[in-house]
C-alpha atoms as a PDB file:
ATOM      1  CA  UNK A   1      -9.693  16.310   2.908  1.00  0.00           C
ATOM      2  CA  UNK A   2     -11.736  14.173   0.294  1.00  0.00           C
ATOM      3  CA  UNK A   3      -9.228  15.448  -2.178  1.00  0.00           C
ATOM      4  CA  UNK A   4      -6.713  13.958  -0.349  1.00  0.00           C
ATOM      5  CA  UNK A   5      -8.160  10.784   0.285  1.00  0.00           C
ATOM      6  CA  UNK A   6      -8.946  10.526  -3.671  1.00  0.00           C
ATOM      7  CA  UNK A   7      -5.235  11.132  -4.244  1.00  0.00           C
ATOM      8  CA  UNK A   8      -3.911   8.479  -2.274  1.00  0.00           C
ATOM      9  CA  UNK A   9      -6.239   5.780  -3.319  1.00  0.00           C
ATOM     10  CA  UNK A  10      -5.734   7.061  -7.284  1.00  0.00           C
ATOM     11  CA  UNK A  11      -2.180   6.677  -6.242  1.00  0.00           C
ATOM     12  CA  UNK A  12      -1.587   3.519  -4.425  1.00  0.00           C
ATOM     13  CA  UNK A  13      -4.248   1.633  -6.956  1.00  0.00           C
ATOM     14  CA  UNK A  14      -2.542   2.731  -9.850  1.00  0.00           C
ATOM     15  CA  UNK A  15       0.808   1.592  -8.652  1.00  0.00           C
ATOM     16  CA  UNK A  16       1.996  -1.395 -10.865  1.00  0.00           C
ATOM     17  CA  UNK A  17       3.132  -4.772  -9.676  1.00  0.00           C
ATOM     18  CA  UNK A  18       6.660  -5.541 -11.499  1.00  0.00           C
ATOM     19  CA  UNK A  19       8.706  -5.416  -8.615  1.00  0.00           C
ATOM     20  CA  UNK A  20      11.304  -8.293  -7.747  1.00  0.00           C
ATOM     21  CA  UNK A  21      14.880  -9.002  -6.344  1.00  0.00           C
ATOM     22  CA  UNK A  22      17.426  -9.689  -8.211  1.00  0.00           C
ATOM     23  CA  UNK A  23      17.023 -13.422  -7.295  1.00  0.00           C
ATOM     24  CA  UNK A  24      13.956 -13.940  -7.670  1.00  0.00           C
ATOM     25  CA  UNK A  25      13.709 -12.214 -11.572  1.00  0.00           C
ATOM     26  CA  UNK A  26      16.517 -14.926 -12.242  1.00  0.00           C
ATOM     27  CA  UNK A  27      14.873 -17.841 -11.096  1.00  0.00           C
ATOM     28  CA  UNK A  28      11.393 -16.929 -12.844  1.00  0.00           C
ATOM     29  CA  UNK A  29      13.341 -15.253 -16.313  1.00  0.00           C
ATOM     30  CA  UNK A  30      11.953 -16.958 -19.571  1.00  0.00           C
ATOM     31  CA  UNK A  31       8.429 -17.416 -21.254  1.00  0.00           C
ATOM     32  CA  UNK A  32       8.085 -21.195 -19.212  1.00  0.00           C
ATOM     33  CA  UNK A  33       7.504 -19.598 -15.799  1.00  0.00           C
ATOM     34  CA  UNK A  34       4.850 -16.724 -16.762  1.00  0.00           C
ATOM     35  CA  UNK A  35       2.507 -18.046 -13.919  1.00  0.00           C
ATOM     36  CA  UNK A  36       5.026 -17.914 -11.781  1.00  0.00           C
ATOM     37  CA  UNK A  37       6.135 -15.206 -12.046  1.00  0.00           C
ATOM     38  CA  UNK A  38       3.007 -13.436 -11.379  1.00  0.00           C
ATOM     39  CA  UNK A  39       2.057 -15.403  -8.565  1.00  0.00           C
ATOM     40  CA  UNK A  40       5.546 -13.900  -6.879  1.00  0.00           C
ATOM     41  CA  UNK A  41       4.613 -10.113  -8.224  1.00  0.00           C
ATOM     42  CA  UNK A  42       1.391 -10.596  -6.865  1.00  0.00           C
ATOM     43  CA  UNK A  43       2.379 -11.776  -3.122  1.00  0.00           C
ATOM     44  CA  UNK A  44       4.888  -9.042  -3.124  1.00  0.00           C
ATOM     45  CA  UNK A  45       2.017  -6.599  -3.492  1.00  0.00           C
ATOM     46  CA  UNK A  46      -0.237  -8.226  -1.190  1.00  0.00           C
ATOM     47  CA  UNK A  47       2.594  -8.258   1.737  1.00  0.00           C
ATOM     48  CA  UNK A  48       3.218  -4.672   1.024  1.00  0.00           C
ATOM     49  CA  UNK A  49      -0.035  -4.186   1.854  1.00  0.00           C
ATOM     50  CA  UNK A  50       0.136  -4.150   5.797  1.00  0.00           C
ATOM     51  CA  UNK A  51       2.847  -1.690   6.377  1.00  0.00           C
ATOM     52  CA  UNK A  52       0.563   0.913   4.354  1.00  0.00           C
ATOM     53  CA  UNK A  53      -2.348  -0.113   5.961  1.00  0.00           C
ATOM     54  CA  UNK A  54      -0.804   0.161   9.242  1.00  0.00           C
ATOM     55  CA  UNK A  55       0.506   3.463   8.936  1.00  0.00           C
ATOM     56  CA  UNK A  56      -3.099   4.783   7.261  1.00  0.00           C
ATOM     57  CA  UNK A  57      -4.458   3.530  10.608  1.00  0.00           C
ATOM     58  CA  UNK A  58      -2.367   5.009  12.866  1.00  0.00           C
ATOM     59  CA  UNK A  59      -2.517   8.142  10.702  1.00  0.00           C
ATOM     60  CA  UNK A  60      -6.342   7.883  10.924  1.00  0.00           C
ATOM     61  CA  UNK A  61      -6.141   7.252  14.774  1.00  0.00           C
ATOM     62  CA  UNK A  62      -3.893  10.334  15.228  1.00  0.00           C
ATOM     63  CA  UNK A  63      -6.008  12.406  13.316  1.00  0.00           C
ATOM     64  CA  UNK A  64      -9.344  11.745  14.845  1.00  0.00           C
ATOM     65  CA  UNK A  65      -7.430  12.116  18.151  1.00  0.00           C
ATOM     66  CA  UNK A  66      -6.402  15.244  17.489  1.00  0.00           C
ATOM     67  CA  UNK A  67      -9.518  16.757  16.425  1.00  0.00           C
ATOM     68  CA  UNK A  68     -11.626  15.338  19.574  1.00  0.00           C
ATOM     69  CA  UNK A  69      -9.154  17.372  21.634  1.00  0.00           C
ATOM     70  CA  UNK A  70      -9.894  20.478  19.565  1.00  0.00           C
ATOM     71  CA  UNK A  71     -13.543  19.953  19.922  1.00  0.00           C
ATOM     72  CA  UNK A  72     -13.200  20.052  23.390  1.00  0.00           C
ATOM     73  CA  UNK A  73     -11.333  22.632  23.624  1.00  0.00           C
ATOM     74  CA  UNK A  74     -13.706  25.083  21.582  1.00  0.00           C
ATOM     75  CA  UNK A  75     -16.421  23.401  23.967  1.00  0.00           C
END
């Protein structure tokens, strides 16, 4: 299980942060918006954020769920 939960977090940290629309990479192209531009990568990341975190709690949730029932069961 901690093998796991080193995976994950290796994965989702190493994940990089050039992600835009098609709109967006058009209205921040050239050197004169830099800043900009990674002000807008960096809220993209930081929204995407909260649908992984809610689904790692839920997961968690399930999980520890799960194995109270099995504990009582064995008891």
């Amino acid at each position: 299980m901690k093998k796991l939960f080193f995976g994950i977090c290796v994965f989702l940290i190493g994940i990089s942060a050039n992600a835009q629309c098609a709109m967006c990479r058009a209205a921040l192209a050239g050197d004169s918006n830099v800043k900009k531009a990674e002000a807008v990568n960096d809220g993209i990341v930081f929204l995407m954020i909260i649908p992984y975190l809610l689904v790692a709690i839920i997961g968690f949730l399930i999980y520890k769920m799960y194995r109270s029932k099995k504990k009582k069961a064995e008891i």
